[in-house]
C-alpha atoms as a PDB file:
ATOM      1  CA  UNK A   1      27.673 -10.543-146.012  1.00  0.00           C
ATOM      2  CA  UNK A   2      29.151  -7.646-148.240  1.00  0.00           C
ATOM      3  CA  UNK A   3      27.598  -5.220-148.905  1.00  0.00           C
ATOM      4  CA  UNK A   4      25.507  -5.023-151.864  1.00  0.00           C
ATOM      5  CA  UNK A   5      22.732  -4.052-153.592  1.00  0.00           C
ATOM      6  CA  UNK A   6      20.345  -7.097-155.322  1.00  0.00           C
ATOM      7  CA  UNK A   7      18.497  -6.998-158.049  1.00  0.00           C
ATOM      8  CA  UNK A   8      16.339  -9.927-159.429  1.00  0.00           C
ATOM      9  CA  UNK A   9      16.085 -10.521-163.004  1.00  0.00           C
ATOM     10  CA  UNK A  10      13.424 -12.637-165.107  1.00  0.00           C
ATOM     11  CA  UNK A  11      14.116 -14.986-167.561  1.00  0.00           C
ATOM     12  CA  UNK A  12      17.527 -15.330-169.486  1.00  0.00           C
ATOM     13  CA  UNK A  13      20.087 -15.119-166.337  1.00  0.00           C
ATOM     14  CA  UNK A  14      21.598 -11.514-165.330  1.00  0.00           C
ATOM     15  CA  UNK A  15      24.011 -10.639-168.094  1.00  0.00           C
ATOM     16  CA  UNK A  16      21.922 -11.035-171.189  1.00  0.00           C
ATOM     17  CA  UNK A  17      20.384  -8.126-169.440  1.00  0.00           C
ATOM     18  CA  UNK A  18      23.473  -6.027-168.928  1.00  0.00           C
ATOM     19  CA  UNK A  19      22.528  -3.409-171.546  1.00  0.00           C
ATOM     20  CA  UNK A  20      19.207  -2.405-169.452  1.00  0.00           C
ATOM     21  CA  UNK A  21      21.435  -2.232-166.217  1.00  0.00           C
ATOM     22  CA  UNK A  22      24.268  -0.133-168.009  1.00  0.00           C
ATOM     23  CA  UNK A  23      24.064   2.094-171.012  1.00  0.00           C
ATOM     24  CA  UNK A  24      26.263   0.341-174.128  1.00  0.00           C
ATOM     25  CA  UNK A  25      28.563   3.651-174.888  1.00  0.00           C
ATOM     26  CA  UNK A  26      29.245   3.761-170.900  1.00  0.00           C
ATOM     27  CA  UNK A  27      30.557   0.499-171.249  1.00  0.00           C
ATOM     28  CA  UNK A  28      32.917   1.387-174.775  1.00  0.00           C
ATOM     29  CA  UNK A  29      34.211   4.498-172.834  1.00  0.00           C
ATOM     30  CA  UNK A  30      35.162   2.099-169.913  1.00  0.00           C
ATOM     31  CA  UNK A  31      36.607  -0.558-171.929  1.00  0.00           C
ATOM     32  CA  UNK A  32      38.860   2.324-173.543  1.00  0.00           C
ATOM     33  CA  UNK A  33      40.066   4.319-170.841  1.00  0.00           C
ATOM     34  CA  UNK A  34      40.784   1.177-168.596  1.00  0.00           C
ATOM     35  CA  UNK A  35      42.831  -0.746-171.389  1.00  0.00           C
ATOM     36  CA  UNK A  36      44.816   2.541-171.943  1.00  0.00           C
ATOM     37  CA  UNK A  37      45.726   2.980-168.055  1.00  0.00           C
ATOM     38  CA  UNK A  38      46.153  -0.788-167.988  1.00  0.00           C
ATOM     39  CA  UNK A  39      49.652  -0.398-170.161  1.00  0.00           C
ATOM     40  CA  UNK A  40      50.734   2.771-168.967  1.00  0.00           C
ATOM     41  CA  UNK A  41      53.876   3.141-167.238  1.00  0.00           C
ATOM     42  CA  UNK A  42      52.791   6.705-166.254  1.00  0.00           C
ATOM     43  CA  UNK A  43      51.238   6.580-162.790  1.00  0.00           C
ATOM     44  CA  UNK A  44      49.840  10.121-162.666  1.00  0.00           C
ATOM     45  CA  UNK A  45      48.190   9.723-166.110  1.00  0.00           C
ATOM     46  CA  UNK A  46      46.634   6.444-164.741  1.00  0.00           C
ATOM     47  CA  UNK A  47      45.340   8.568-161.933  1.00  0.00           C
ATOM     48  CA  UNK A  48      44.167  11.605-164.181  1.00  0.00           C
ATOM     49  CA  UNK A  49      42.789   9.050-166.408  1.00  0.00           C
ATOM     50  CA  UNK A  50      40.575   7.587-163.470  1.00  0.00           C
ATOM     51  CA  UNK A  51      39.306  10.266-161.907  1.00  0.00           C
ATOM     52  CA  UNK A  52      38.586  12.225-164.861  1.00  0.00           C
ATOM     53  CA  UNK A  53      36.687   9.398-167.148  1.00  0.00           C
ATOM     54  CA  UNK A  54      35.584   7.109-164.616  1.00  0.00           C
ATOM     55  CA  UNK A  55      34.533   9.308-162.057  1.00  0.00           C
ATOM     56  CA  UNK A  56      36.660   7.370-159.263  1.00  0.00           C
ATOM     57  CA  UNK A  57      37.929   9.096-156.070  1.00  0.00           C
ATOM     58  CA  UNK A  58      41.596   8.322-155.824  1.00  0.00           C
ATOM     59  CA  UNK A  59      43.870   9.714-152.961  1.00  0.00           C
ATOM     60  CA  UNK A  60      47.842  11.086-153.559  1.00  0.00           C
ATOM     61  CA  UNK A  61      50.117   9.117-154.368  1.00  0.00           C
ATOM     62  CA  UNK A  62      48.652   6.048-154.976  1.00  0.00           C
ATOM     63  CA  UNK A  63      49.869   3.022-157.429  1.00  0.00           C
ATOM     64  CA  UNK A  64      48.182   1.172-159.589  1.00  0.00           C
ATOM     65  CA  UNK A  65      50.270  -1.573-161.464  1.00  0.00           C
ATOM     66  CA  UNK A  66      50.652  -2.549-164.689  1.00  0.00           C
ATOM     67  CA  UNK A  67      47.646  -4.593-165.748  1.00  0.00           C
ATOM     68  CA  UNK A  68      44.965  -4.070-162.959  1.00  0.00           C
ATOM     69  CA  UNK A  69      41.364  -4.367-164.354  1.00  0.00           C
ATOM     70  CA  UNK A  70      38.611  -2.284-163.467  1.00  0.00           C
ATOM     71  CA  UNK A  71      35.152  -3.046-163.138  1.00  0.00           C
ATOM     72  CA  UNK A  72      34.331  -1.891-166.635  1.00  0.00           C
ATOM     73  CA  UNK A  73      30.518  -0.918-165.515  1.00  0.00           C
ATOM     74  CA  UNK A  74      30.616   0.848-162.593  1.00  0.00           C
ATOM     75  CA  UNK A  75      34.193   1.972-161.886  1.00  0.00           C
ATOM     76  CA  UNK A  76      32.805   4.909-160.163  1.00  0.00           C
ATOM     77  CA  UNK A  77      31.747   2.684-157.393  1.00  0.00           C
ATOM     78  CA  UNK A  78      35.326   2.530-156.749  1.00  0.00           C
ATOM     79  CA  UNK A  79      37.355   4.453-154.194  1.00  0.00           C
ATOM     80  CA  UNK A  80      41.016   4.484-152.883  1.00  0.00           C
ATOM     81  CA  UNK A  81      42.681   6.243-149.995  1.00  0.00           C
ATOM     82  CA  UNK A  82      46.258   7.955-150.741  1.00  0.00           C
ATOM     83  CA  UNK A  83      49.590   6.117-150.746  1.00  0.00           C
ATOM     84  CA  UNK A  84      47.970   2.622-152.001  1.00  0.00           C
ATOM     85  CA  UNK A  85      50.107   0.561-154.176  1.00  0.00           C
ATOM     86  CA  UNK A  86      47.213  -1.959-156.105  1.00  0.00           C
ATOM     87  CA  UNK A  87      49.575  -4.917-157.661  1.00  0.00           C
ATOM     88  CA  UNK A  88      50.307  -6.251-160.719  1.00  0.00           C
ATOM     89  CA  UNK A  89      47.056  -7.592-162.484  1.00  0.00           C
ATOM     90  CA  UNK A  90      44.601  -7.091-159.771  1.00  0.00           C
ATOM     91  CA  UNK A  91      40.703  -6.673-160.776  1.00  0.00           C
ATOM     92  CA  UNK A  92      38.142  -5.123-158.478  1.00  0.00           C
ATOM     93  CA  UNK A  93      34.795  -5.578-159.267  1.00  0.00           C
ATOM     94  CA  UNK A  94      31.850  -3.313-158.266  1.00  0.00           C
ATOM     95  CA  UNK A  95      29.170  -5.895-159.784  1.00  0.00           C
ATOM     96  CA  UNK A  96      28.328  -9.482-160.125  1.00  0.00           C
ATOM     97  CA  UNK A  97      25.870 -11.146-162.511  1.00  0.00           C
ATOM     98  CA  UNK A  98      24.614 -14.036-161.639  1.00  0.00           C
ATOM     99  CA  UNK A  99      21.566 -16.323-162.776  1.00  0.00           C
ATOM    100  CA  UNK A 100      18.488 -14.729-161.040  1.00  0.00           C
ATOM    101  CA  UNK A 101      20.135 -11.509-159.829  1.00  0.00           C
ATOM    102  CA  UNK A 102      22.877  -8.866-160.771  1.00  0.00           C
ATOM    103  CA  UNK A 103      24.590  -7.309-157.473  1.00  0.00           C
ATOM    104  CA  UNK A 104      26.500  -3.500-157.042  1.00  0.00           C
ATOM    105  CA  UNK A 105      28.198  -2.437-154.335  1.00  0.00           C
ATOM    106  CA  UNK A 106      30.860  -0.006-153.655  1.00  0.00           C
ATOM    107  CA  UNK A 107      34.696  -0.469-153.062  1.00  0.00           C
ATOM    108  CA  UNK A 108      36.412   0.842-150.499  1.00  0.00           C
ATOM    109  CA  UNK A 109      40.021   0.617-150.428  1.00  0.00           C
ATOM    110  CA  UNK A 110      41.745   2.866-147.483  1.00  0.00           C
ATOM    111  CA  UNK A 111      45.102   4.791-147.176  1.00  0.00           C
ATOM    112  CA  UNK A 112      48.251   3.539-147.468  1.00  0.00           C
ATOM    113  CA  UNK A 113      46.883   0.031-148.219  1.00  0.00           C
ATOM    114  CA  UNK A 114      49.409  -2.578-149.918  1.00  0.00           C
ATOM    115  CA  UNK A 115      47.632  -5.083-152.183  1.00  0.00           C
ATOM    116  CA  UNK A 116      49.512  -7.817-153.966  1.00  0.00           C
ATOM    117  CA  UNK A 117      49.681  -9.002-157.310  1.00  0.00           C
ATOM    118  CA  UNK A 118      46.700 -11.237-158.703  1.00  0.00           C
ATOM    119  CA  UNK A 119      44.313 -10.472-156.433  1.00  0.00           C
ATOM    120  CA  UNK A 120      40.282 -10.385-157.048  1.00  0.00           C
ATOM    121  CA  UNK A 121      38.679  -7.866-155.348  1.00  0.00           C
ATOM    122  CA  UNK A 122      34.374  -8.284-155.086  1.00  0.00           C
ATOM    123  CA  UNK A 123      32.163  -5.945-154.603  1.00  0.00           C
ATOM    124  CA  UNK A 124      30.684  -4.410-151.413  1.00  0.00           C
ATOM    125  CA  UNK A 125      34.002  -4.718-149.216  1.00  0.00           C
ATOM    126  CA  UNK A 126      35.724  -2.586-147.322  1.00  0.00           C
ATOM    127  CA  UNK A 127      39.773  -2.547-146.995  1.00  0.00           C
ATOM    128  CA  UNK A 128      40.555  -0.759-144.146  1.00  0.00           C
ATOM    129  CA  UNK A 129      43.582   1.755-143.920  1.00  0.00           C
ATOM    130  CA  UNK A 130      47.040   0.846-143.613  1.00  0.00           C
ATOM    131  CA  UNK A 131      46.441  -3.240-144.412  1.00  0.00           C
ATOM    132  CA  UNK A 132      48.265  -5.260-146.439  1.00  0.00           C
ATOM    133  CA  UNK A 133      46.529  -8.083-148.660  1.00  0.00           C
ATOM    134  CA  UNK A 134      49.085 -11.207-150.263  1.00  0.00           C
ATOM    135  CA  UNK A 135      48.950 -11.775-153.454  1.00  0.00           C
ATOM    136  CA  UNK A 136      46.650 -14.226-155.272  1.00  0.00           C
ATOM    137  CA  UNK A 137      44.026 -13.242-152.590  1.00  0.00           C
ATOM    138  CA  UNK A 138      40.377 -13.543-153.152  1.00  0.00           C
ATOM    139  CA  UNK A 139      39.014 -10.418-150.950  1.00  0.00           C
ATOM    140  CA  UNK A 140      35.325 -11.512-150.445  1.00  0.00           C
ATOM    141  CA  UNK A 141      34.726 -10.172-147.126  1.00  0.00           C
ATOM    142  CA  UNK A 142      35.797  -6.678-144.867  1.00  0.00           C
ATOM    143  CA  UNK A 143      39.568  -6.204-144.269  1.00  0.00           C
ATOM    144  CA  UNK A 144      40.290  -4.910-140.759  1.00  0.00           C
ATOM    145  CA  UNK A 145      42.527  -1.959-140.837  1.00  0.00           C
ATOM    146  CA  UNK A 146      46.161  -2.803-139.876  1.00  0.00           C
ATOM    147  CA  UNK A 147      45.246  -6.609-140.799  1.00  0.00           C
ATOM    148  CA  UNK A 148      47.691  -9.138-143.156  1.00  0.00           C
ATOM    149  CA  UNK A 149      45.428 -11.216-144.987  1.00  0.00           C
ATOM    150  CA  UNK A 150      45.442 -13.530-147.805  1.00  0.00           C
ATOM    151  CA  UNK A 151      44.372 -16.602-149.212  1.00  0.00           C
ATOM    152  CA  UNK A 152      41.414 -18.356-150.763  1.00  0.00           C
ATOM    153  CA  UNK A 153      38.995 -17.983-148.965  1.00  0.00           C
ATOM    154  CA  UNK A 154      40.606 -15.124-147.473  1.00  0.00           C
ATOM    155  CA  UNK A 155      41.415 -15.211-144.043  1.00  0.00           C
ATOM    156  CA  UNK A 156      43.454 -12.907-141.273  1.00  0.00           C
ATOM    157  CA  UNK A 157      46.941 -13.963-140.930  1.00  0.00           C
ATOM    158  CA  UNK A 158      47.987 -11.264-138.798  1.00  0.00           C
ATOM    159  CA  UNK A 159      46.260  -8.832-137.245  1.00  0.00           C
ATOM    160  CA  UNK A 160      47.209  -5.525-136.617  1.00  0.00           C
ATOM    161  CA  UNK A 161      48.473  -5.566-132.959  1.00  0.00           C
ATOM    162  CA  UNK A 162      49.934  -9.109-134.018  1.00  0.00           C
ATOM    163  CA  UNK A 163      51.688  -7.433-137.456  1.00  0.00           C
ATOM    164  CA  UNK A 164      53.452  -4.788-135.011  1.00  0.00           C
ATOM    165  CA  UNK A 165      55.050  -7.038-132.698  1.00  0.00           C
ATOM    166  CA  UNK A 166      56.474  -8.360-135.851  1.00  0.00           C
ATOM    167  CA  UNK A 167      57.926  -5.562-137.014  1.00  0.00           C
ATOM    168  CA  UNK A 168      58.992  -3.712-133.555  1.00  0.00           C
ATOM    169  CA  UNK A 169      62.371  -4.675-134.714  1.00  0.00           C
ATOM    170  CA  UNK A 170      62.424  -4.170-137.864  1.00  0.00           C
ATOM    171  CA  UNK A 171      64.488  -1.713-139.514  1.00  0.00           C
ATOM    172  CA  UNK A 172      61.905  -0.235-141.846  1.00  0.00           C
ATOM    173  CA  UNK A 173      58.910  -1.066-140.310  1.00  0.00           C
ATOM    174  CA  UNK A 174      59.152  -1.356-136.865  1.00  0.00           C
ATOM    175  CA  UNK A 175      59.044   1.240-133.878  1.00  0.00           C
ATOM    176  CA  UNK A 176      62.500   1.018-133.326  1.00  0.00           C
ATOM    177  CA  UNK A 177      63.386   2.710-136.355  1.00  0.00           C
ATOM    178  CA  UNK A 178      66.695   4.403-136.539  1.00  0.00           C
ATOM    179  CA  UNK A 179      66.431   8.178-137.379  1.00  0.00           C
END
């Protein structure tokens, strides 16, 4: 299970409560900031724009691609190691709201973490350092560090130990790497 925080609602289903959960000009601020680093080219500024507005610990270096979405409520429930590159049009959520019950939980994406274009990202999981998630992935559980996943319903396709055999060979990757 991910790990989450519940909280039970009555009456009209989660998000026609969303204003009592979130304050409104949060929200506008959010919406702003996030569209703006959504079409900027400038990585840095995306960065700057992050950690100073929404409150998000970021680490050096690390990408975010054109067009990933933020969870526009609690983006500060968001965290990223250094040298990460997040792909093209990713979202990462930080809450769900859902008929009887809204749900927050923190993101934690490690260090040098590769995560491919399209990918969904729910709340309460943990990406551990160094792995690499495919594109299109739906990442609804814990990602071992050093793992290749991907899929939907995500699942391990390599796993660390496997992912270095691999690569022992390879000229970029591997262990053998020419100096």
């Amino acid at each position: 299970m991910r790990r989450t925080t519940r909280y039970p609602v009555d009456g009209a289903n989660s998000l026609w409560h969303v204003y009592k959960t979130v304050p409104f000009g949060k929200v506008v601020k959010n919406f702003i900031v996030i569209q703006l680093a959504r079409y900027t080219p400038f990585l840095g500024m995306k960065n700057w724009l992050y950690k100073t507005f929404l409150k998000m610990k970021i680490g050096e270096h690390t990408s975010f691609a054109l067009m990933v979405m933020l969870d526009v409520m609690f983006p500060e429930k968001i965290s990223v190691g250094r040298n990460t590159v997040i792909g093209y049009n990713t979202t990462i959520l930080a809450h769900e709201y859902l008929i009887k019950e809204y749900r927050l939980g923190d993101v934690e994406i490690g260090s040098e973490v590769m995560i491919g274009a399209n990918t969904t990202i729910l709340p309460g999981v943990k990406i551990g350092d160094g792995a690499i998630v495919s594109a299109g992935t739906l990442v609804h559980k814990d990602v071992p560090a050093g793992a290749f996943v991907g899929g939907n319903p995500m699942g391990i396709i390599y796993t660390k130990e496997e992912l270095a055999e691999r690569w022992q060979e390879d000229a970029i990757y591997g262990l053998k790497r020419e100096e």
